[in-house]
Structure formats: structure tokens, C-alpha cells
N, C-alpha and C. Protein backbone atom coordinates (compact mmCIF):
# COMPACT_ATOMS: atom_id res chain seq x y z
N UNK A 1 12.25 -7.29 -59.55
CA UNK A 1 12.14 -6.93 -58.14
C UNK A 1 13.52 -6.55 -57.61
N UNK A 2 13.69 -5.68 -56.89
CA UNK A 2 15.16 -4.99 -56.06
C UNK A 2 15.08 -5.69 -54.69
N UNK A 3 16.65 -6.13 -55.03
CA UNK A 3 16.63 -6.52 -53.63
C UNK A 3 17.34 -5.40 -52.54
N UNK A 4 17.09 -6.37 -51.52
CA UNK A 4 17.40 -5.10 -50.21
C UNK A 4 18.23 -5.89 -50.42
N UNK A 5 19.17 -4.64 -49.83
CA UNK A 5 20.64 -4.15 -48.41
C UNK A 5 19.88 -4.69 -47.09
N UNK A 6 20.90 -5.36 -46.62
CA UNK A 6 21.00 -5.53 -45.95
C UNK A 6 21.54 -4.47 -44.88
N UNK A 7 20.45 -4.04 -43.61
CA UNK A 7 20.38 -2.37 -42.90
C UNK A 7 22.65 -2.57 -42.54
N UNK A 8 22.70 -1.24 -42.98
CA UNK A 8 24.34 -0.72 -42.06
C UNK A 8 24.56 -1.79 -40.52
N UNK A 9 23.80 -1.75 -40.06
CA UNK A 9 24.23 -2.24 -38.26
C UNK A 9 24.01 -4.17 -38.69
N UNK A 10 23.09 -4.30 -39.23
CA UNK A 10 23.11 -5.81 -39.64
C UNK A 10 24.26 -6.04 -40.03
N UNK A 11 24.65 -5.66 -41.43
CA UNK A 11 26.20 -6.00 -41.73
C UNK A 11 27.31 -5.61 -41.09
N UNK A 12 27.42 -4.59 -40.22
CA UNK A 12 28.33 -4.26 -39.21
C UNK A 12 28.90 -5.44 -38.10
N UNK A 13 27.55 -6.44 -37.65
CA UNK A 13 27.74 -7.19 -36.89
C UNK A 13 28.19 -8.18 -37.50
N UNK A 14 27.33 -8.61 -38.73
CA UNK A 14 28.23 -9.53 -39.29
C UNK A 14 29.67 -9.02 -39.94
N UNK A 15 30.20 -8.11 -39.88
CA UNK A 15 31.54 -7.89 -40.06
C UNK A 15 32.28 -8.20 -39.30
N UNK A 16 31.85 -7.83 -38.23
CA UNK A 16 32.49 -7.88 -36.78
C UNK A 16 32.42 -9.71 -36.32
N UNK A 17 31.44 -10.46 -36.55
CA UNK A 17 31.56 -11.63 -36.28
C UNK A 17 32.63 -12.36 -37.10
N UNK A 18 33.00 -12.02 -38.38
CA UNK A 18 33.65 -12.67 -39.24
C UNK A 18 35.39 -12.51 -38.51
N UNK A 19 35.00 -10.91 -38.40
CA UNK A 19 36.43 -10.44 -38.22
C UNK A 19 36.90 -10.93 -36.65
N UNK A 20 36.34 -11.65 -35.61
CA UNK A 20 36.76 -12.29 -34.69
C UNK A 20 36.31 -13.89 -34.91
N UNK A 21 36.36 -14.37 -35.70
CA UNK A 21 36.48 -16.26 -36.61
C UNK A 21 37.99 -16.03 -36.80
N UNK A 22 38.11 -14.95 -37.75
CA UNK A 22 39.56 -14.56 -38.14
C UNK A 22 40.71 -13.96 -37.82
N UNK A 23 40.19 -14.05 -35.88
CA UNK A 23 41.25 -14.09 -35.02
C UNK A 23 41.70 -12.23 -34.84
N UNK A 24 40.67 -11.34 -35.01
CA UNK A 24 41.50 -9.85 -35.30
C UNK A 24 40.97 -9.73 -33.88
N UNK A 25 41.79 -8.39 -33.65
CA UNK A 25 41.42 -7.85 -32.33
C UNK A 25 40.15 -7.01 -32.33
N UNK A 26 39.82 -6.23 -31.24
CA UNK A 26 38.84 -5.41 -31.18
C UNK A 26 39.41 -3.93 -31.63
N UNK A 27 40.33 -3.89 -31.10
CA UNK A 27 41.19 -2.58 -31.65
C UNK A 27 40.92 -2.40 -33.22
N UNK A 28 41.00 -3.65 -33.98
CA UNK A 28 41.00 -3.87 -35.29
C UNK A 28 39.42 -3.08 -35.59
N UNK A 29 38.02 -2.97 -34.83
CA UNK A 29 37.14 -2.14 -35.65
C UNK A 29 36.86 -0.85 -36.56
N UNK A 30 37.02 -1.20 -37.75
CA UNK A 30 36.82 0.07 -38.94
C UNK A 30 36.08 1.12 -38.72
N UNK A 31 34.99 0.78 -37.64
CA UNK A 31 33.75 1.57 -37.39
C UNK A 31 34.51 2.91 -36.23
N UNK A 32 33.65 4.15 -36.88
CA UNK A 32 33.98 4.84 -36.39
C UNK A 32 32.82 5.75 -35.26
N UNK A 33 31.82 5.28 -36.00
CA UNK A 33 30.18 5.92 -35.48
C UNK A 33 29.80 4.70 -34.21
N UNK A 34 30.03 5.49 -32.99
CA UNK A 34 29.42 4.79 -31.98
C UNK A 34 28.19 3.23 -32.05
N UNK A 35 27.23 3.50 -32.84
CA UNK A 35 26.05 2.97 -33.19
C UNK A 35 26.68 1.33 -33.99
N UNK A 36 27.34 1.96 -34.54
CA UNK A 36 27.75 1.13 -35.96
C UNK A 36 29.18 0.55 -34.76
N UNK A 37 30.36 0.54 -34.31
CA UNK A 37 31.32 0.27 -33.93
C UNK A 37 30.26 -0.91 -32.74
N UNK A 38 29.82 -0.62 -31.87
CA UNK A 38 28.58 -1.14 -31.19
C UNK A 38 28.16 -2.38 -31.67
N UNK A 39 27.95 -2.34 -32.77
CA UNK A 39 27.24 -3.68 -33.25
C UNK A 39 28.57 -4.80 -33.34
N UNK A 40 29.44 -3.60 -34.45
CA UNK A 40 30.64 -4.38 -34.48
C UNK A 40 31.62 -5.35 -33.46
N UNK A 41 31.25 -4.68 -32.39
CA UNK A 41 32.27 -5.15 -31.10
C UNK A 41 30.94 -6.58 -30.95
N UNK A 42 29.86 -6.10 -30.84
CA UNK A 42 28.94 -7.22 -30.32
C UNK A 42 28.88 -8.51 -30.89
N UNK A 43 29.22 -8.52 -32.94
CA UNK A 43 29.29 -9.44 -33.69
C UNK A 43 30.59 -10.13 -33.17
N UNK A 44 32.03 -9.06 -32.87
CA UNK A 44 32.95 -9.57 -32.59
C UNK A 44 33.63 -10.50 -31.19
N UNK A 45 32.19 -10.37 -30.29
CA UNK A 45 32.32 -10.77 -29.38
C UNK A 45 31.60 -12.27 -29.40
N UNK A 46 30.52 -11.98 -30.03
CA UNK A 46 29.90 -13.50 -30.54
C UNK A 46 30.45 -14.37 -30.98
N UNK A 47 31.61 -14.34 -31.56
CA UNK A 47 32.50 -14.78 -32.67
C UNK A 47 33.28 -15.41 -31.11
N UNK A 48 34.14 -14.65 -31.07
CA UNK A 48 34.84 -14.79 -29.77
C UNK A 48 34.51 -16.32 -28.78
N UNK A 49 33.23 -15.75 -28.30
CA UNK A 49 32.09 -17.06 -27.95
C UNK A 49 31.74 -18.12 -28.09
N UNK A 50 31.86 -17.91 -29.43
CA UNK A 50 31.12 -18.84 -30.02
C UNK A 50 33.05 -19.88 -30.60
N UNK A 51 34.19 -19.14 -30.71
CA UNK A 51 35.35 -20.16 -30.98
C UNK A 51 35.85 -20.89 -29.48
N UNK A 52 35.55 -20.00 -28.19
CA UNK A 52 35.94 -20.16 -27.01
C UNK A 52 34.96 -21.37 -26.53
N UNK A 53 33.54 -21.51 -27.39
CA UNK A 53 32.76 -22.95 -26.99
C UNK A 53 33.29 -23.92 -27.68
N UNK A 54 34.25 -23.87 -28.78
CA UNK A 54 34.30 -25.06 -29.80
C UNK A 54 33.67 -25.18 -30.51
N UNK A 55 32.91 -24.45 -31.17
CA UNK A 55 32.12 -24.02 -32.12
C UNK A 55 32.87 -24.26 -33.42
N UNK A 56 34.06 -23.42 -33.43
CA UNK A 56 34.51 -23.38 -34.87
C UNK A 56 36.18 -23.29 -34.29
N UNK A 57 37.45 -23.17 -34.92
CA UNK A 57 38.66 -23.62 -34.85
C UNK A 57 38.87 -22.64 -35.46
């Protein structure tokens, strides 16, 4: 059986969530396609959120 990929914008966000745990800026998004940069900022803002509750350090 083949596994799926996980869709472009799914992993985008989780890129973007990782990459604000790990303290990067927003400036820092790789994404260049509106759609896709989009998700990215949104994962990266969750992240953000989610260290600003005490969530994670």
C-alpha cells in the first residue's frame, strides 16, 4: 500500500509552526506562492501562541 503526502499547505503549516518553536521570524518564510506562504505565516503564528501561553519554552 502507498502512502500519502501529506497535501503542500498541510506541511507548509507545519513548517511554519516548527519554524516559530524555533524562534525564526516571519520574514524568515521560504514560501513564495501566496496560498502556501498563508498557511505558513498561520502555522507560524500558532507557534507564536501557543510559546506566548507557556505551552512550550
Amino acid at each position: 500500500m502507498k502512502r500519502q503526502k501529506r497535501d503542500k499547505l498541510g506541511r507548509a503549516h507545519s513548517n511554519g509552526y516548527q519554524a516559530g518553536l524555533g524562534g525564526k521570524t516571519k520574514e524568515q518564510c521560504p514560501y513564495q506562492d501566496i496560498d502556501t506562504k498563508s498557511q505558513w505565516l498561520g502555522g507560524w503564528r500558532d507557534a507564536i501562541s501557543d510559546r506566548n501561553l507557556g505551552l512550550f519554552k
